[in-house]
PDB file of N, CA and C in Angstrom:
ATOM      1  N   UNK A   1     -20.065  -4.192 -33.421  1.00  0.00           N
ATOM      2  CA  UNK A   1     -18.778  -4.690 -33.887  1.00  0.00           C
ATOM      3  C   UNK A   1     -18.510  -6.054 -33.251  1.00  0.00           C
ATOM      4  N   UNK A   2     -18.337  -6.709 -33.824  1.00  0.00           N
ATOM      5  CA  UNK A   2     -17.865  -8.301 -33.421  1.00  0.00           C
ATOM      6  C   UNK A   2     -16.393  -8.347 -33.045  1.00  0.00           C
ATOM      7  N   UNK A   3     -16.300 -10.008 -32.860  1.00  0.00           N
ATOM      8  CA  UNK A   3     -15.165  -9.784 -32.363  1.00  0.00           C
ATOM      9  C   UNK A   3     -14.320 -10.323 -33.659  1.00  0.00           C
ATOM     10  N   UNK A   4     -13.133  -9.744 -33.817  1.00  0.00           N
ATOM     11  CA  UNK A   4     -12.282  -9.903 -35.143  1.00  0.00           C
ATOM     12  C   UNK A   4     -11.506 -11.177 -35.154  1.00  0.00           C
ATOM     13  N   UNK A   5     -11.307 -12.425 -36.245  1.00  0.00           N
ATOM     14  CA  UNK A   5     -10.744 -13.232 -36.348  1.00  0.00           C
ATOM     15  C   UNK A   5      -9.591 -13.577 -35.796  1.00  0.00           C
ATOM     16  N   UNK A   6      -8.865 -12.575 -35.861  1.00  0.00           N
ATOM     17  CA  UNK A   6      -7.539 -12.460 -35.504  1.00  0.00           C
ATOM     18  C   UNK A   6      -7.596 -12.653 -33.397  1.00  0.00           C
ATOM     19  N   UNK A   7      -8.338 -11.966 -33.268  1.00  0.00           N
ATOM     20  CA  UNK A   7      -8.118 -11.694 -31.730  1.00  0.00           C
ATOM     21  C   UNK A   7      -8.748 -13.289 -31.514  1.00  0.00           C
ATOM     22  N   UNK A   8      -9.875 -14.016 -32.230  1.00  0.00           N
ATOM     23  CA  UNK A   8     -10.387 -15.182 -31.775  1.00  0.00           C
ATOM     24  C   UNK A   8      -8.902 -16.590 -31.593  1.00  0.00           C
ATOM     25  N   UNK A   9      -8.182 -15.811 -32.581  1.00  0.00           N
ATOM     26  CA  UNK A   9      -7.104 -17.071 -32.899  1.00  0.00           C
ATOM     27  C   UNK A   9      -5.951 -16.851 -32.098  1.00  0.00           C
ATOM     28  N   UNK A  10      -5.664 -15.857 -31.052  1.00  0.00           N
ATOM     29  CA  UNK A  10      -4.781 -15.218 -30.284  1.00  0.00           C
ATOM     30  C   UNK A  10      -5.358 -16.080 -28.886  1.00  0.00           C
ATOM     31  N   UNK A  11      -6.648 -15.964 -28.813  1.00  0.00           N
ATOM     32  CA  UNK A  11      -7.128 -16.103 -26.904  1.00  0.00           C
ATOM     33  C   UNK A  11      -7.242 -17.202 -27.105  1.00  0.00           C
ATOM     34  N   UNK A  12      -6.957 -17.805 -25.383  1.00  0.00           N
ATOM     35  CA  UNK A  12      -6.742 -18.857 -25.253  1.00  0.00           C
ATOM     36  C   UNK A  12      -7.867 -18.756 -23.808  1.00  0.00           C
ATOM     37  N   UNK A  13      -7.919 -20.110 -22.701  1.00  0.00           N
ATOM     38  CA  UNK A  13      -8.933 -20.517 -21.691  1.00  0.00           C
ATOM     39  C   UNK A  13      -7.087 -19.934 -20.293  1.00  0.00           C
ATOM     40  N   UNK A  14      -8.364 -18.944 -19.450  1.00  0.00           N
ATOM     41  CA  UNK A  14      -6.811 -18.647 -18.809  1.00  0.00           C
ATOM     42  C   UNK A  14      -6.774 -19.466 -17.692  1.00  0.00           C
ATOM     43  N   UNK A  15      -7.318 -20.832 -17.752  1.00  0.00           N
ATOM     44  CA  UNK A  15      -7.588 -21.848 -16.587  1.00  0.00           C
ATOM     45  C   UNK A  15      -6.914 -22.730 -17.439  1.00  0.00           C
ATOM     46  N   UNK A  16      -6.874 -23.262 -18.208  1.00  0.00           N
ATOM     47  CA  UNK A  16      -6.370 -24.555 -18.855  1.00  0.00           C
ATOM     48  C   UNK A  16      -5.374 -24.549 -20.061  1.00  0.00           C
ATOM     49  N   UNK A  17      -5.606 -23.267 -20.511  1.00  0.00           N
ATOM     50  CA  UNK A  17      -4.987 -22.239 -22.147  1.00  0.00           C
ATOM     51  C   UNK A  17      -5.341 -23.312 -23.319  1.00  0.00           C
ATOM     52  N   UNK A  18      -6.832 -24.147 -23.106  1.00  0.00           N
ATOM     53  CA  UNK A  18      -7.006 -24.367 -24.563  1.00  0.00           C
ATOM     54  C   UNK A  18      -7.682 -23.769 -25.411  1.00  0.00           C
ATOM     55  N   UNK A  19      -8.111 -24.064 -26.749  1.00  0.00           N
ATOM     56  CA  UNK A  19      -8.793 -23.323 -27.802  1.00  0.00           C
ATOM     57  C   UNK A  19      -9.768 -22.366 -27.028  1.00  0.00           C
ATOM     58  N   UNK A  20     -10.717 -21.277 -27.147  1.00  0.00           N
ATOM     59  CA  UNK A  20     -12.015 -21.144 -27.586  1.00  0.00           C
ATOM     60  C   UNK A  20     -12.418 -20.335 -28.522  1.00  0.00           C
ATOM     61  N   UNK A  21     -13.784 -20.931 -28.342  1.00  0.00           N
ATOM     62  CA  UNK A  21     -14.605 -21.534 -29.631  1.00  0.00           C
ATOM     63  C   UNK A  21     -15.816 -20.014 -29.229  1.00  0.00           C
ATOM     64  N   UNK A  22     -16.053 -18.983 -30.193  1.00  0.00           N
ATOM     65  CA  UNK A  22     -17.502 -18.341 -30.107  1.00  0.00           C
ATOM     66  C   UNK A  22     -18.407 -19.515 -29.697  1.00  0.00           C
ATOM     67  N   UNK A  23     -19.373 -19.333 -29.334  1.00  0.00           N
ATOM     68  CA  UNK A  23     -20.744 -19.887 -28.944  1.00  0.00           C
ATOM     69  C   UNK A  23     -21.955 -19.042 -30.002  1.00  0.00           C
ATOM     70  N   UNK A  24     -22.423 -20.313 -30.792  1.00  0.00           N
ATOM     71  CA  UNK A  24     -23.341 -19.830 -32.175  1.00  0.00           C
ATOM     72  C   UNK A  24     -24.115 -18.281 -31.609  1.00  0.00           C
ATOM     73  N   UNK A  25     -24.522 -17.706 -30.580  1.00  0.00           N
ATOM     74  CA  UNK A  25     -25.771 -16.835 -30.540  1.00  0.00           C
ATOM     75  C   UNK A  25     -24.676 -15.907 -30.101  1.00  0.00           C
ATOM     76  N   UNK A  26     -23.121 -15.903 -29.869  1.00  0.00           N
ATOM     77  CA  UNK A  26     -22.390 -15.043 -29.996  1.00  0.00           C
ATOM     78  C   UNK A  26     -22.499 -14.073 -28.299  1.00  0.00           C
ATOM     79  N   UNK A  27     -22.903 -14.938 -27.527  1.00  0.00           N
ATOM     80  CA  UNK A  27     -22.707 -14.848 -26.216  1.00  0.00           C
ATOM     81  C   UNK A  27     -21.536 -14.934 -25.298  1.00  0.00           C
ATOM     82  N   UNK A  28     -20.673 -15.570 -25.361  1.00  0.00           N
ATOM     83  CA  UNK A  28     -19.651 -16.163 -24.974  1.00  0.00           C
ATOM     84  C   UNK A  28     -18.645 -16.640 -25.875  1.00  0.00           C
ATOM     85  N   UNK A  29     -17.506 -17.040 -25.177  1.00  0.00           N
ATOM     86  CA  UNK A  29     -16.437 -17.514 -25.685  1.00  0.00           C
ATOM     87  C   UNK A  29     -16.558 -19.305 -24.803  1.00  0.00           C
ATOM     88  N   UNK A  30     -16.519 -20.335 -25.646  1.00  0.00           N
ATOM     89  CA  UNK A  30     -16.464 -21.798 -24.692  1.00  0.00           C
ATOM     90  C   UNK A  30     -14.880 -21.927 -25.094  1.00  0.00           C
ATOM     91  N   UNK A  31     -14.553 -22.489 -24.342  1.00  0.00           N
ATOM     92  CA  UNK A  31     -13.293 -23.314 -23.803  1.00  0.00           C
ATOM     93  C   UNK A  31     -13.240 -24.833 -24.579  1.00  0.00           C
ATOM     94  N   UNK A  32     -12.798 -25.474 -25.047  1.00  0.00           N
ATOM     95  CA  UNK A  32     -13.190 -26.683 -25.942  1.00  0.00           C
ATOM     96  C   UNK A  32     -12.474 -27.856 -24.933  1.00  0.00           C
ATOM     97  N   UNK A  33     -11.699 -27.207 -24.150  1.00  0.00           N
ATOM     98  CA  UNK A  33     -11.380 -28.240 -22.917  1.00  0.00           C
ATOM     99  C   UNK A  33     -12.285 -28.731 -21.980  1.00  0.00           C
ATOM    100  N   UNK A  34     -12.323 -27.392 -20.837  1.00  0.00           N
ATOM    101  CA  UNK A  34     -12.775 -27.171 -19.769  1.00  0.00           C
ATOM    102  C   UNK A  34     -14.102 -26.472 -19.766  1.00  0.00           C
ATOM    103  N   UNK A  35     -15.007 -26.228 -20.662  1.00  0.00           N
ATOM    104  CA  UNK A  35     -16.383 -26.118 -21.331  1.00  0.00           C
ATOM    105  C   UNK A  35     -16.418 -24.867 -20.202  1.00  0.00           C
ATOM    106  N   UNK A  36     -15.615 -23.980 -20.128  1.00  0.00           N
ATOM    107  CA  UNK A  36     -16.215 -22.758 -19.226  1.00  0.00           C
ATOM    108  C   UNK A  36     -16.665 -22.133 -20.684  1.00  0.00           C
ATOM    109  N   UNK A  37     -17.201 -21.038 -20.120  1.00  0.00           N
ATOM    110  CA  UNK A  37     -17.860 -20.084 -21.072  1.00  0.00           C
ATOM    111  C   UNK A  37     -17.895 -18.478 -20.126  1.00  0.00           C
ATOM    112  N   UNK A  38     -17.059 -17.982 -21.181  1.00  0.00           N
ATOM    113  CA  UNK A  38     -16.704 -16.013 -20.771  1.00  0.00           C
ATOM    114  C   UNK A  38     -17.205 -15.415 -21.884  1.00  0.00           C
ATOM    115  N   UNK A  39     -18.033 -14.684 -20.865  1.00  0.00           N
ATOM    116  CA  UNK A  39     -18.663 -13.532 -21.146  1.00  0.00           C
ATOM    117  C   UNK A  39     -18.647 -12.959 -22.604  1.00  0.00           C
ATOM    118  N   UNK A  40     -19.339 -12.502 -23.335  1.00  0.00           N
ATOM    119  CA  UNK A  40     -19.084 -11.098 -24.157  1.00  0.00           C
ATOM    120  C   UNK A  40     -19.827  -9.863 -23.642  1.00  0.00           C
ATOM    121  N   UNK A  41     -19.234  -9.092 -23.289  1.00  0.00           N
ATOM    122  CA  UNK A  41     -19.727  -7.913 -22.950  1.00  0.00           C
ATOM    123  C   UNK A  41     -19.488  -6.376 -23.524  1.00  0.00           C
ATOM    124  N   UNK A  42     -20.668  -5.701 -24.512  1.00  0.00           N
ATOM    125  CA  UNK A  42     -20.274  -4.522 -25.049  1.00  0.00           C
ATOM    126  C   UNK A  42     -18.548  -5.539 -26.548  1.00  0.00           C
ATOM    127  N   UNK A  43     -19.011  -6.180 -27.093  1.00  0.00           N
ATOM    128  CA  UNK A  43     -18.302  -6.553 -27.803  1.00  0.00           C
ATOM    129  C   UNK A  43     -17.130  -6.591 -26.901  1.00  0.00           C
ATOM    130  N   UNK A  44     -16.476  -7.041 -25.862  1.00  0.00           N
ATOM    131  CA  UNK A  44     -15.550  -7.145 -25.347  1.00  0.00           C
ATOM    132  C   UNK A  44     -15.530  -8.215 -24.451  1.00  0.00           C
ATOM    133  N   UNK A  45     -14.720  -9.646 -24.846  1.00  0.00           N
ATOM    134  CA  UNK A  45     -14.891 -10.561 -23.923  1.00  0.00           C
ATOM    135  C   UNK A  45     -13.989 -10.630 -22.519  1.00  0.00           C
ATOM    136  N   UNK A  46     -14.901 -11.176 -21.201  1.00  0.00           N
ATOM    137  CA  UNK A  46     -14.787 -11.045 -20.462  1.00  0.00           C
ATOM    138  C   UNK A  46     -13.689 -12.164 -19.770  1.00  0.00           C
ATOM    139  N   UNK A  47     -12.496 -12.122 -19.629  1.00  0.00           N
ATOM    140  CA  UNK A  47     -12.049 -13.231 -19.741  1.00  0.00           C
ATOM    141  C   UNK A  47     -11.208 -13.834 -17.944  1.00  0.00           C
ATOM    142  N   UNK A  48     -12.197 -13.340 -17.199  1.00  0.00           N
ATOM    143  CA  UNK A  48     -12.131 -13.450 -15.728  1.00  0.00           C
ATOM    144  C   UNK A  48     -12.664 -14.938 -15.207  1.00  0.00           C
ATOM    145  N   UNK A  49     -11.706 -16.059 -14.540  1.00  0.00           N
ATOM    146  CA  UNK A  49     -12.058 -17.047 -14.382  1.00  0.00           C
ATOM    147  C   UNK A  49     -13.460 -16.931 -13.487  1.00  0.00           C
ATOM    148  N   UNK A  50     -13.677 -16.257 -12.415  1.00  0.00           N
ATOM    149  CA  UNK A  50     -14.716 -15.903 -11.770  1.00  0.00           C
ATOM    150  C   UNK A  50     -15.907 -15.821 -12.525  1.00  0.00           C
ATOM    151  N   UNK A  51     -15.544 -15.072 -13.626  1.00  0.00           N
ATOM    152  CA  UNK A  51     -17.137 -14.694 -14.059  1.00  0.00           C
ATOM    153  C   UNK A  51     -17.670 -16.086 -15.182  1.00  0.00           C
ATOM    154  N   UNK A  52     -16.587 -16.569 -15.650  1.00  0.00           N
ATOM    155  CA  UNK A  52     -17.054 -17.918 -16.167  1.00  0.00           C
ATOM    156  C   UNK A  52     -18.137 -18.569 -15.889  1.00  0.00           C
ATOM    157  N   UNK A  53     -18.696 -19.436 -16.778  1.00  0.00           N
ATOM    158  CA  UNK A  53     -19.209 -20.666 -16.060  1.00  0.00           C
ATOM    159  C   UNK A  53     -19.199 -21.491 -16.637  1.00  0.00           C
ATOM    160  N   UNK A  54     -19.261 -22.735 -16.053  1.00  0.00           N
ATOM    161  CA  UNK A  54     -19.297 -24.363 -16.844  1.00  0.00           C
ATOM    162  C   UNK A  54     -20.834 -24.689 -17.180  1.00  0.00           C
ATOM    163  N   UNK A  55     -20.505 -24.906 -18.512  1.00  0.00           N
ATOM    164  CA  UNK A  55     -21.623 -25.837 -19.434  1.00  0.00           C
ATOM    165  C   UNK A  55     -20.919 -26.676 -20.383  1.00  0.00           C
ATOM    166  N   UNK A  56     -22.004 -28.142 -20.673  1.00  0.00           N
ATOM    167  CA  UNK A  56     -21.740 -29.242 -21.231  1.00  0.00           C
ATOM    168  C   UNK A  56     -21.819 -28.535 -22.679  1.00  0.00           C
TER     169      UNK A  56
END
Protein backbone atom coordinates (compact mmCIF):
# COMPACT_ATOMS: atom_id res chain seq x y z
CA UNK A 1 0.00 0.00 0.00
CA UNK A 2 1.45 3.36 -0.85
CA UNK A 3 1.18 6.30 0.52
CA UNK A 4 -2.29 8.10 -0.36
CA UNK A 5 -2.41 11.55 -2.09
CA UNK A 6 -4.20 13.10 0.36
CA UNK A 7 -1.81 12.36 3.35
CA UNK A 8 1.20 13.53 0.72
CA UNK A 9 -0.62 17.03 0.49
CA UNK A 10 -1.26 17.29 4.39
CA UNK A 11 2.74 16.63 5.53
CA UNK A 12 4.86 19.07 5.74
CA UNK A 13 9.24 19.11 6.75
CA UNK A 14 8.90 19.24 10.77
CA UNK A 15 12.30 21.29 10.69
CA UNK A 16 11.40 24.00 8.28
CA UNK A 17 7.37 22.95 7.41
CA UNK A 18 8.07 23.11 3.68
CA UNK A 19 6.61 20.97 0.84
CA UNK A 20 7.68 17.23 0.53
CA UNK A 21 8.14 15.72 -2.40
CA UNK A 22 8.09 11.39 -2.64
CA UNK A 23 11.54 10.52 -3.91
CA UNK A 24 11.04 8.60 -7.55
CA UNK A 25 12.15 4.85 -6.05
CA UNK A 26 9.58 5.72 -3.29
CA UNK A 27 12.08 5.59 -0.44
CA UNK A 28 11.63 8.65 1.31
CA UNK A 29 9.86 11.72 1.62
CA UNK A 30 12.54 15.01 0.45
CA UNK A 31 11.89 18.27 1.89
CA UNK A 32 12.06 20.76 -1.23
CA UNK A 33 13.62 23.30 1.22
CA UNK A 34 15.96 21.77 3.49
CA UNK A 35 16.67 18.53 1.13
CA UNK A 36 16.31 16.22 4.34
CA UNK A 37 14.88 13.01 3.37
CA UNK A 38 12.43 10.70 5.95
CA UNK A 39 12.21 7.52 5.89
CA UNK A 40 9.40 5.23 4.48
CA UNK A 41 9.05 2.47 6.54
CA UNK A 42 6.45 -0.58 6.20
CA UNK A 43 4.46 2.08 4.06
CA UNK A 44 4.62 4.46 6.94
CA UNK A 45 6.74 7.56 6.80
CA UNK A 46 9.11 8.20 9.29
CA UNK A 47 8.93 11.68 10.11
CA UNK A 48 11.64 12.03 13.06
CA UNK A 49 14.15 14.88 12.51
CA UNK A 50 16.89 12.44 13.83
CA UNK A 51 16.34 9.82 11.52
CA UNK A 52 16.48 12.19 8.48
CA UNK A 53 19.16 12.87 6.36
CA UNK A 54 20.47 15.57 4.05
CA UNK A 55 20.94 15.02 0.34
CA UNK A 56 21.48 17.42 -2.63
Amino acid sequence: MALSKELLEILVCPLCKATLELKPDGSGLKCVQCHRVFPIRDDIPVMLIDEARVEE
